[in-house]
Protein backbone atom coordinates (compact mmCIF):
# COMPACT_ATOMS: atom_id res chain seq x y z
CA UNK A 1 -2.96 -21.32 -222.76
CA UNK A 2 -3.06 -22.60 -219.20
CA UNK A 3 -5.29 -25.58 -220.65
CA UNK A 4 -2.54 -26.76 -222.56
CA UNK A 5 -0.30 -27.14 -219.70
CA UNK A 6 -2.42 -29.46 -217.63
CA UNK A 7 -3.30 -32.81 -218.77
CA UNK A 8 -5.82 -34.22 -217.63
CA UNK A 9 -6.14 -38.06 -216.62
CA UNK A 10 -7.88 -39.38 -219.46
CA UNK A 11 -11.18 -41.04 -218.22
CA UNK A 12 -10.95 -45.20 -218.54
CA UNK A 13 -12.87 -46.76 -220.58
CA UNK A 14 -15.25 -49.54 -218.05
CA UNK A 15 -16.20 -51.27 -221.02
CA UNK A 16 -12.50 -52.44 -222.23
CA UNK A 17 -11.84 -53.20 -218.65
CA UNK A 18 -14.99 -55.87 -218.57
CA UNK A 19 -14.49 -57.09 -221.81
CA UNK A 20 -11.01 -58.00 -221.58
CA UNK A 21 -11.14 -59.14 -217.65
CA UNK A 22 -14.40 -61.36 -219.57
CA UNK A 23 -11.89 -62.73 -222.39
CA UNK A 24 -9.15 -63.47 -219.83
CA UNK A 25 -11.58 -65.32 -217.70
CA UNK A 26 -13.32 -67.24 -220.65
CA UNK A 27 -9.35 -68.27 -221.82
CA UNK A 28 -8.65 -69.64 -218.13
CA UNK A 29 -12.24 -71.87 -218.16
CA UNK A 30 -11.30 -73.25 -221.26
CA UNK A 31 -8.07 -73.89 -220.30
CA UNK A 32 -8.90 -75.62 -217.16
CA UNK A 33 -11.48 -77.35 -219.18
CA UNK A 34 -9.02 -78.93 -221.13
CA UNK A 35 -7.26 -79.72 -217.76
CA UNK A 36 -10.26 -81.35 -216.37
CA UNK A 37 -10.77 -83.18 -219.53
CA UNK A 38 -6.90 -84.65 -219.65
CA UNK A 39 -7.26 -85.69 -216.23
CA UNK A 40 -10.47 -87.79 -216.57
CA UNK A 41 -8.38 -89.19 -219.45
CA UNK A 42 -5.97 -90.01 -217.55
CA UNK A 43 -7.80 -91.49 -214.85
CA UNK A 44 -9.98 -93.57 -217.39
CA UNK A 45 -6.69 -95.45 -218.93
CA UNK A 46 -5.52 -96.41 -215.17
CA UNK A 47 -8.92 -97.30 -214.52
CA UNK A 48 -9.59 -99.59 -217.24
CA UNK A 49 -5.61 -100.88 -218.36
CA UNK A 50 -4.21 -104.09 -217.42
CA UNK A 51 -2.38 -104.33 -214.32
CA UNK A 52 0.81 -104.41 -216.25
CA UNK A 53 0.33 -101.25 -218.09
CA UNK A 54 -1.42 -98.86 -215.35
CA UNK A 55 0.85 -96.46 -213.43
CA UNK A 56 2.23 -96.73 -210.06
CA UNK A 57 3.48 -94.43 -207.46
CA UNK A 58 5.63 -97.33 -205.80
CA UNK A 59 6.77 -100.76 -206.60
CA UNK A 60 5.09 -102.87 -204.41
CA UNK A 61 1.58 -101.30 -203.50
CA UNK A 62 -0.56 -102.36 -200.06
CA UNK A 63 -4.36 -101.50 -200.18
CA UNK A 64 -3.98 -98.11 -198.12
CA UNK A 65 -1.58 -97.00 -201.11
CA UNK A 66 -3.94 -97.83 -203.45
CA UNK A 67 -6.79 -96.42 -201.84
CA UNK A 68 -4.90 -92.81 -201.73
CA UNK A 69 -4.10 -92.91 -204.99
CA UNK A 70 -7.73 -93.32 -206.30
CA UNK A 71 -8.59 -91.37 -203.55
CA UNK A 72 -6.81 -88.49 -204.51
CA UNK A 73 -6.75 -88.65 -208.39
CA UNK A 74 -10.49 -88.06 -207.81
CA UNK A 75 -9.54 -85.34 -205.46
CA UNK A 76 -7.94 -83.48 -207.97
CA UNK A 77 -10.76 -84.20 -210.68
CA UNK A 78 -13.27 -82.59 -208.08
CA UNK A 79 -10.65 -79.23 -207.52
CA UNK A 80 -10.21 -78.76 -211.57
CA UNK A 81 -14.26 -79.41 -211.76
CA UNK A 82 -15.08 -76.70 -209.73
CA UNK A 83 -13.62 -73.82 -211.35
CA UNK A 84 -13.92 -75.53 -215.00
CA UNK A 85 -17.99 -75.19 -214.54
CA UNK A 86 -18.37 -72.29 -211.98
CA UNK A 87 -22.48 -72.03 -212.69
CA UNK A 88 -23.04 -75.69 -212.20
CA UNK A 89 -21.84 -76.87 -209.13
CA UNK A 90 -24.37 -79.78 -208.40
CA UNK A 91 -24.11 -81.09 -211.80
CA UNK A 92 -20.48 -81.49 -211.07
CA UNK A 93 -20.97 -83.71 -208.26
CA UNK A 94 -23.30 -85.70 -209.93
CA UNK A 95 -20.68 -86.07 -212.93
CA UNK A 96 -17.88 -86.92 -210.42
CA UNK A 97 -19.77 -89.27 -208.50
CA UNK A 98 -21.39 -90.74 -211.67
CA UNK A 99 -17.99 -90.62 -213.87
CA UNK A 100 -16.93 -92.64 -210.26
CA UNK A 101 -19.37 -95.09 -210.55
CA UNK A 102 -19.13 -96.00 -214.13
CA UNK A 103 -15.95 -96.81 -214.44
CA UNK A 104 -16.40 -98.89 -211.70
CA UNK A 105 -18.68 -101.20 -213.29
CA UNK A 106 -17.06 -100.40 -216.33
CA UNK A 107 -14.04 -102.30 -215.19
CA UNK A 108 -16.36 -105.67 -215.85
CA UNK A 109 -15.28 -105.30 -218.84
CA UNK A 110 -11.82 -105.64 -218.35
CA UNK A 111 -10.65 -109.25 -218.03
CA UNK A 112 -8.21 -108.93 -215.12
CA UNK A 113 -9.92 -106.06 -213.20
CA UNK A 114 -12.20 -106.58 -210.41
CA UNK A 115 -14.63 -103.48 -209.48
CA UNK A 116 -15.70 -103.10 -205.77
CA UNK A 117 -17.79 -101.17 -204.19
CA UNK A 118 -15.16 -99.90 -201.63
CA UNK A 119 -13.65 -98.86 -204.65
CA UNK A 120 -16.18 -96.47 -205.74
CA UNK A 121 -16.62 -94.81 -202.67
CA UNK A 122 -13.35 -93.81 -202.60
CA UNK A 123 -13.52 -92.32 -205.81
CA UNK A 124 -16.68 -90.49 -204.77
CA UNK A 125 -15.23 -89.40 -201.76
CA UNK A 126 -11.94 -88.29 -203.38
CA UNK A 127 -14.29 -86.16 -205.67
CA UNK A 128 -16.19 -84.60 -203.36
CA UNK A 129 -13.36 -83.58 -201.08
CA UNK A 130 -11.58 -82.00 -203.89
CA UNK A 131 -14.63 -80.08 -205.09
CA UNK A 132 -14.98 -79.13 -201.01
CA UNK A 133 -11.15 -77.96 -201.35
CA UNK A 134 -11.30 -76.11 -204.62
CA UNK A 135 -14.60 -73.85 -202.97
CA UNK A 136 -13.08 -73.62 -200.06
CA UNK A 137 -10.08 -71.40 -201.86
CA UNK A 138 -12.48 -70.07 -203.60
CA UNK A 139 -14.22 -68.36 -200.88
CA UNK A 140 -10.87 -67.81 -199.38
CA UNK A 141 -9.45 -65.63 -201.94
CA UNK A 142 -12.40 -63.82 -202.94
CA UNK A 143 -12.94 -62.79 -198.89
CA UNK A 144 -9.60 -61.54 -199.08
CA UNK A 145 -10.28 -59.91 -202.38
CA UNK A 146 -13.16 -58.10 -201.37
């Protein structure tokens, strides 16, 4: 009779816990994916439109403005890159840095775009310091975590 009066904490199941903490982590990667992958869009259409047609932040642009923006629409790239492909961080530099690079020369293409060199290194740079950034956190947060 005294059994029946104490409940006991019913034991948790580890196996739920890993699967769904796996499913909820495999959602978020694919959903940064698709982040990552409508931001290189993005960055591909101001990359390769006309002048006319490619987005600005302000109306009349010097070269230090334009430098930051490349410079930091690569900077995010790198930051969503880095947790998109967690197991592959040096093939995500070499995408950034190659993605970067080709549509640099890709911009030959383009009849009133002129690729530079400059250019690209920005771009690379932007990259890399958003993939520095985004493991950075990472660290962060998971030294606070543990």
């Amino acid at each position: 009779m005294i059994w029946k009066s104490i409940k006991l904490a019913r034991p948790r199941n580890i196996w739920i816990d890993l699967v769904s903490r796996r499913s909820s982590m495999r959602s978020t990667i694919v959903l940064l994916r698709i982040a990552t992958v409508g931001w290189l869009a993005f960055i591909i259409f101001a990359t390769l439109s006309g002048l006319s047609s490619r987005p600005s932040l302000v109306d009349s642009e010097t070269d230090l403005i334009t430098a930051i923006e490349r410079f930091c629409a690569y900077g995010v790239l790198g930051f969503l890159c880095r947790p998109s492909f967690p197991n592959r961080p040096a093939l995500v530099l070499i995408s950034i840095s190659g993605f970067a690079a080709g549509l640099e020369l890709a911009q030959f293409l383009a009849p009133d775009r002129d690729p530079r060199l400059i250019d690209a290194l920005e771009k690379g740079l932007g990259g890399l310091a958003g993939f520095a950034v985004s493991s950075f956190a990472e660290n962060l947060i998971c030294s606070r975590e543990g």
